[in-house]
Protein backbone atom coordinates (compact mmCIF):
# COMPACT_ATOMS: atom_id res chain seq x y z
CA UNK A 1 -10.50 18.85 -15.45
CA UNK A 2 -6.97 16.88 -14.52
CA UNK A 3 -5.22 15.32 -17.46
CA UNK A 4 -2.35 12.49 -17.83
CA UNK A 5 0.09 14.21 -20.00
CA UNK A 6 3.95 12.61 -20.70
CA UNK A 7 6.57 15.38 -19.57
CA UNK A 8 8.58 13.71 -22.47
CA UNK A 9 5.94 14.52 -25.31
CA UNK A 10 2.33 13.50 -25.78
CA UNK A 11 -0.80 14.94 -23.71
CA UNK A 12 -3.40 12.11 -23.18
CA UNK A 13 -6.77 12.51 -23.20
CA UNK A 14 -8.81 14.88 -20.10
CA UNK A 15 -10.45 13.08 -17.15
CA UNK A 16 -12.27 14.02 -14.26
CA UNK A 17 -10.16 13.52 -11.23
CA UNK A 18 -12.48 14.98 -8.24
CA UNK A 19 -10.89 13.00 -5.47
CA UNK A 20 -7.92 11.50 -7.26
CA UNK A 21 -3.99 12.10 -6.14
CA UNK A 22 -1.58 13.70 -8.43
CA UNK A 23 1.02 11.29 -9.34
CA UNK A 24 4.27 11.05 -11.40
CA UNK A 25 5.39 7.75 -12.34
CA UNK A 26 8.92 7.29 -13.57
CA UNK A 27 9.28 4.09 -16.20
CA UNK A 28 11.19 3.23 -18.05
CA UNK A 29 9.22 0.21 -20.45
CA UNK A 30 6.86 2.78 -22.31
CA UNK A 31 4.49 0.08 -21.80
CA UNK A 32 4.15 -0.35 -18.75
CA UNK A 33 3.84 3.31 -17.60
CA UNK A 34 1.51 3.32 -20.37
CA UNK A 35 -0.78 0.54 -18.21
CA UNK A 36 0.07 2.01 -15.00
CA UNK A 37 -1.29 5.51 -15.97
CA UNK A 38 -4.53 3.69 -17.69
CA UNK A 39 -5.03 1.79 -14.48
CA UNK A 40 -4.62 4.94 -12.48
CA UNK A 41 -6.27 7.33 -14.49
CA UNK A 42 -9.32 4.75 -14.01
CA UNK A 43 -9.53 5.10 -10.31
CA UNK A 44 -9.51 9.29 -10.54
CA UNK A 45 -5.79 10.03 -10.12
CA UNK A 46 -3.76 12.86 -12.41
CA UNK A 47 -0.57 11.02 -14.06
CA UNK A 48 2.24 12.17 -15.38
CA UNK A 49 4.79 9.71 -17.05
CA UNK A 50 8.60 10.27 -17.49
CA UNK A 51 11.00 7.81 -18.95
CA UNK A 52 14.14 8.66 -17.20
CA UNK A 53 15.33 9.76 -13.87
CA UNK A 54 16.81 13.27 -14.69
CA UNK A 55 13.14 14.17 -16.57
CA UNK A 56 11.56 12.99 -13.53
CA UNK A 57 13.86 15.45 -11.19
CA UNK A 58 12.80 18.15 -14.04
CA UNK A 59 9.13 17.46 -13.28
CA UNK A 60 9.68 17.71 -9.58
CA UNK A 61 11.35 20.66 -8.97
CA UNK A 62 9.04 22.46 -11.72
CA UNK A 63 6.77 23.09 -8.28
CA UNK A 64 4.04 21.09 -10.17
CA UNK A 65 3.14 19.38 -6.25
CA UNK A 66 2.98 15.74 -7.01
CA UNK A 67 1.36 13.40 -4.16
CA UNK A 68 3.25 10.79 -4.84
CA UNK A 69 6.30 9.34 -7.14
CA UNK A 70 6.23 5.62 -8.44
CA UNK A 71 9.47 4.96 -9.74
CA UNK A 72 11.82 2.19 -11.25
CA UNK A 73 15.41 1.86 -9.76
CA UNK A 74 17.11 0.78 -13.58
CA UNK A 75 16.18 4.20 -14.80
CA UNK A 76 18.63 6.01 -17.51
CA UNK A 77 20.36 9.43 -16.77
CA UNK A 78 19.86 9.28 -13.28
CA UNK A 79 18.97 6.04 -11.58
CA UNK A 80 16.21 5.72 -8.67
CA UNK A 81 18.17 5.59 -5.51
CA UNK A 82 19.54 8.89 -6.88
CA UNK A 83 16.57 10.06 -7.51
CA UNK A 84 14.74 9.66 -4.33
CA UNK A 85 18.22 11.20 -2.28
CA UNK A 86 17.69 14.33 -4.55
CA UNK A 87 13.83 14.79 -3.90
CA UNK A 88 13.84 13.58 -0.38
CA UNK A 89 15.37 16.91 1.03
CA UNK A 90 13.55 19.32 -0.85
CA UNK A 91 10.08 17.55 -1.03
CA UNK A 92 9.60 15.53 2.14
CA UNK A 93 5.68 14.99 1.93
CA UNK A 94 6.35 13.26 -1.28
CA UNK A 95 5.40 9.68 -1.17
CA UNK A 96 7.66 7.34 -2.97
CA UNK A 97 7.02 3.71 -4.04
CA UNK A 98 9.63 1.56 -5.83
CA UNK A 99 8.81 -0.67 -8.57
CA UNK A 100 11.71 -2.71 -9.64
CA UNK A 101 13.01 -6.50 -10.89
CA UNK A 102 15.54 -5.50 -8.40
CA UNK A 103 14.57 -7.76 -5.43
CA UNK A 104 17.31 -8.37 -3.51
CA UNK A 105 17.19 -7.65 0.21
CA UNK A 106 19.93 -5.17 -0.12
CA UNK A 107 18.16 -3.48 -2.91
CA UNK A 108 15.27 -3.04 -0.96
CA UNK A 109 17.00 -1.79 2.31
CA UNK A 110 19.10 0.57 0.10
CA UNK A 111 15.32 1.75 -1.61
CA UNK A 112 13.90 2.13 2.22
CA UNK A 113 17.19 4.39 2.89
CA UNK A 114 17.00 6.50 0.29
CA UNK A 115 13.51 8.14 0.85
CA UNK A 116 11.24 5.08 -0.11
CA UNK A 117 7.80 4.45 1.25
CA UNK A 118 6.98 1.58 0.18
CA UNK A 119 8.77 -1.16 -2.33
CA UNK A 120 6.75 -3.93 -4.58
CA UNK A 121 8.87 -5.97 -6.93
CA UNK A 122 7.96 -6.99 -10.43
CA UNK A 123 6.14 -8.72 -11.60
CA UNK A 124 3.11 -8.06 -8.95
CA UNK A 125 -0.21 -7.01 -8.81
CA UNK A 126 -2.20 -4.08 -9.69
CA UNK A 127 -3.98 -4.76 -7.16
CA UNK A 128 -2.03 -4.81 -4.69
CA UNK A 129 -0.02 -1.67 -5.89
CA UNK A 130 -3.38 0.26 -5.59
CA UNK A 131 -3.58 -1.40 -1.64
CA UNK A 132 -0.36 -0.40 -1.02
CA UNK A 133 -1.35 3.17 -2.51
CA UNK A 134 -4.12 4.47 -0.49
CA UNK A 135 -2.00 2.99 2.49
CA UNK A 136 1.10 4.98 1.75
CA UNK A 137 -1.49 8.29 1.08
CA UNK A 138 -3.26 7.34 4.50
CA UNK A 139 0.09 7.63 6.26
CA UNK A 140 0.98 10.74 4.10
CA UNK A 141 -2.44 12.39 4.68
CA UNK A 142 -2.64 11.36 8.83
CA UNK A 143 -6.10 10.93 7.89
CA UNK A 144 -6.55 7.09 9.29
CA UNK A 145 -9.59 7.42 12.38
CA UNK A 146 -9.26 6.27 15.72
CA UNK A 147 -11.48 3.84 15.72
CA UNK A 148 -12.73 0.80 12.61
CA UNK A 149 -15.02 -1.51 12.27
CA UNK A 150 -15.34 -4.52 9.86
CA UNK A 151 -19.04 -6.17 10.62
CA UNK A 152 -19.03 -7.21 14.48
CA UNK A 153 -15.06 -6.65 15.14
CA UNK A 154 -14.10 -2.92 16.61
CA UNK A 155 -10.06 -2.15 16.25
CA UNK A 156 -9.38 1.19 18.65
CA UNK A 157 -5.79 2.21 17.49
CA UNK A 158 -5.17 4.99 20.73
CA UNK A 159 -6.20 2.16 23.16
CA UNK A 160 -5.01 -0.80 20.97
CA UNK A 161 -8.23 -2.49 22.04
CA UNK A 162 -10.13 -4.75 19.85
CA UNK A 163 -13.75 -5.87 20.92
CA UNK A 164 -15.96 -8.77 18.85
CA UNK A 165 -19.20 -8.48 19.59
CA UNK A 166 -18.50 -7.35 23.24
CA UNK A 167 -16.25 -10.16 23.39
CA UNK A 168 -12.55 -8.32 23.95
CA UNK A 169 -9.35 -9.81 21.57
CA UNK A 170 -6.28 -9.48 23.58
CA UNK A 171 -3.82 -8.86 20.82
CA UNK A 172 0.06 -8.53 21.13
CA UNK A 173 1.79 -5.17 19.47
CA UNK A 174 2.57 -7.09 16.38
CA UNK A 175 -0.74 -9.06 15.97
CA UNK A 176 -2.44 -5.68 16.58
CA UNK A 177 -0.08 -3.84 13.80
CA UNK A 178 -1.17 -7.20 11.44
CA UNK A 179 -4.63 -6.57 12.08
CA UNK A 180 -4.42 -3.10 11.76
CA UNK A 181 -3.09 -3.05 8.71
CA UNK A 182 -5.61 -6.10 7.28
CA UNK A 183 -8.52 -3.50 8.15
CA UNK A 184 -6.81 -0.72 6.92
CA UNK A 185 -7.74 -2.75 3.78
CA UNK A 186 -10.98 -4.21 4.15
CA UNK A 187 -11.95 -6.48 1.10
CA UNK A 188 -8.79 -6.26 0.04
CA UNK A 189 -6.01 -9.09 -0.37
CA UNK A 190 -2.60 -7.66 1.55
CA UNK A 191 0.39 -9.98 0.11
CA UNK A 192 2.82 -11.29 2.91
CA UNK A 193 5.58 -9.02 1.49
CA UNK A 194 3.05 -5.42 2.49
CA UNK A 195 2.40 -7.64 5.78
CA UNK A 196 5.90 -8.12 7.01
CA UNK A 197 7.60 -4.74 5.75
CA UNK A 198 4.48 -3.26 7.58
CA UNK A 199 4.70 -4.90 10.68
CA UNK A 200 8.30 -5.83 11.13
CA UNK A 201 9.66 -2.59 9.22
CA UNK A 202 12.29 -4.32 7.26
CA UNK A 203 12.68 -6.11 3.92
CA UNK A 204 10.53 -8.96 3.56
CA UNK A 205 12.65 -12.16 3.76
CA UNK A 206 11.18 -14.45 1.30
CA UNK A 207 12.87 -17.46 3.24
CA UNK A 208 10.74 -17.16 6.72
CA UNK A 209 7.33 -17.99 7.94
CA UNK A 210 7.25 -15.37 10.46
CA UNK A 211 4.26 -14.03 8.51
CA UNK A 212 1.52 -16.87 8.29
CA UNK A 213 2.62 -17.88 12.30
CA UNK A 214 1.63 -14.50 13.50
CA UNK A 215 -1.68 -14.49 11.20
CA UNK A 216 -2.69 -17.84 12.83
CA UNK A 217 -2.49 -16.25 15.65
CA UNK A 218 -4.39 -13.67 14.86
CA UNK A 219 -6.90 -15.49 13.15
CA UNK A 220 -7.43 -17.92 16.09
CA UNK A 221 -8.39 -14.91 18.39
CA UNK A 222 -10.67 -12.80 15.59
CA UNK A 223 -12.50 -15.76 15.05
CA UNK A 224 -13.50 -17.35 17.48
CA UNK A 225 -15.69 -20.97 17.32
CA UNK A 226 -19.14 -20.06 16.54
CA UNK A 227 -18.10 -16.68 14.97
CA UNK A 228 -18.50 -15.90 11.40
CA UNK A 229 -15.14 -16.04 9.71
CA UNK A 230 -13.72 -12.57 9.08
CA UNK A 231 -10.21 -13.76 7.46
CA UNK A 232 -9.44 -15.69 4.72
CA UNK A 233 -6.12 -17.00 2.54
CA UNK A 234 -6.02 -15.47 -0.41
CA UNK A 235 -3.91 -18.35 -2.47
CA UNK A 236 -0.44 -16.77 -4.26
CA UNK A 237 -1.09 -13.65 -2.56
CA UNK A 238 -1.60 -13.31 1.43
CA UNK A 239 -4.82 -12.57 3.50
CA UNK A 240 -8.13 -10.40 3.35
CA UNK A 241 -10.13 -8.99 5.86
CA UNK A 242 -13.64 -9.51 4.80
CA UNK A 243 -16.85 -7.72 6.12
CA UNK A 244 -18.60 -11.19 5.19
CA UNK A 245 -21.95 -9.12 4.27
CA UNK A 246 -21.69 -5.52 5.66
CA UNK A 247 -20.38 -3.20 8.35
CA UNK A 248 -21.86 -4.17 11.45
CA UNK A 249 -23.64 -7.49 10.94
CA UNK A 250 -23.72 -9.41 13.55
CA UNK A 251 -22.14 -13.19 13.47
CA UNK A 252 -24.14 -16.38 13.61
CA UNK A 253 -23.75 -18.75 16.42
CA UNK A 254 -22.85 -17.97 20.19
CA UNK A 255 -19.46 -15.83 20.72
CA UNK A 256 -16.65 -17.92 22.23
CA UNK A 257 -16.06 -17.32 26.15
């Protein structure tokens, strides 16, 4: 049995954690990283919580291996750039995700330089932190297959070749990399932000477009007119990649030439 326990006092109570990631979470707000190990703990992961930077270095480099760190920048004793510079070197499998108020774009670049994997600002979305999880531990673990498959559409990464029901999508690298990443996370909403930084590899730029042109794009070549519709806005968020009724189904009305 795993367990969430604080390294700064209390042991919570046990859980079963079969399949789960261990993760520390550095936090400052005692609620929060209260939440965040609740909402973790819920989907079979083994949390630790610390409260400052230099207890999360402790934890670290007590060889307790930790899959991944989520961590505040605005933490006392030893802040979260800091942080990440000290663990990078020494643990280089160690995923890292930022959570901070700190949104400028030279926050985030500075984040992305000092070790980061990924970078969500607050406030956001639990669910998208979990999305943005299992697709930092999918690039950790090299574990993402050749080949997926949402209902009729087929996305071959080694080829970048994707087929619709025979029909083939020429895509371009970065619609490919926007689709890829969309069924990366079937049935899930992926903001704009994960989108961009995913794609583009830089900041997201709150100020462009870029995003929704290139999904139009992709959207007017996944589905096609006759085709079941595969992608949808997700209002406040970004866009899903829906199965629309299960792997493999075939879509209503004739494929477009």
């Amino acid at each position: 049995m795993k367990h969430c326990t604080s390294i700064n006092g209390a042991k919570s109570r046990e859980f079963s954690s079969p399949t789960g990631r261990t993760i520390l979470i550095a936090e400052e707000d005692p609620s929060l990283a209260g939440f965040l190990s609740r909402e973790l703990r819920a989907e079979s992961h083994s949390v630790d919580l610390t409260h400052d930077g230099e207890a999360a270095l402790t934890a670290i480099q007590d060889n307790r291996r930790y899959d991944l760190l989520i961590l505040d920048l605005n933490l006392p004793k030893l802040d979260g750039f800091t942080l990440m510079k000290k663990v990078k070197p020494d643990k280089p499998r160690l995923a890292m995700i930022v959570l901070s108020a700190r949104s400028r774009i030279e926050d985030k670049v500075q984040a992305f330089q000092s070790g980061a994997d990924d970078f969500l600002a607050k406030p956001f979305s639990i669910l998208e932190l979990m999305a943005r999880i299992q697709a930092v531990m999918r690039r950790h673990s090299g574990t993402v297959s050749n080949t997926s498959q949402v209902a009729d559409l087929t996305l071959h990464r080694e080829e970048h070749r994707v087929e619709r029901n025979g029909r083939r999508i020429d895509l371009t690298p970065r619609e490919f990399a926007m689709l890829d990443c969309l069924m990366r996370n079937v049935g899930r909403p992926v903001s704009r932000t994960s989108l961009f930084e995913e794609v583009w590899k830089a900041p997201y730029d709150p100020s462009t477009n870029i995003v929704d042109v290139y999904m139009k794009y992709v959207r007017d070549k996944v589905d096609g007119p006759g085709e079941h519709k595969l992608t949808r806005t997700v209002r406040g968020i970004g866009y899903e990649l829906s199965d629309g009724g299960g792997v493999g189904e075939m879509t209503s009305g004739a494929p477009a030439a």
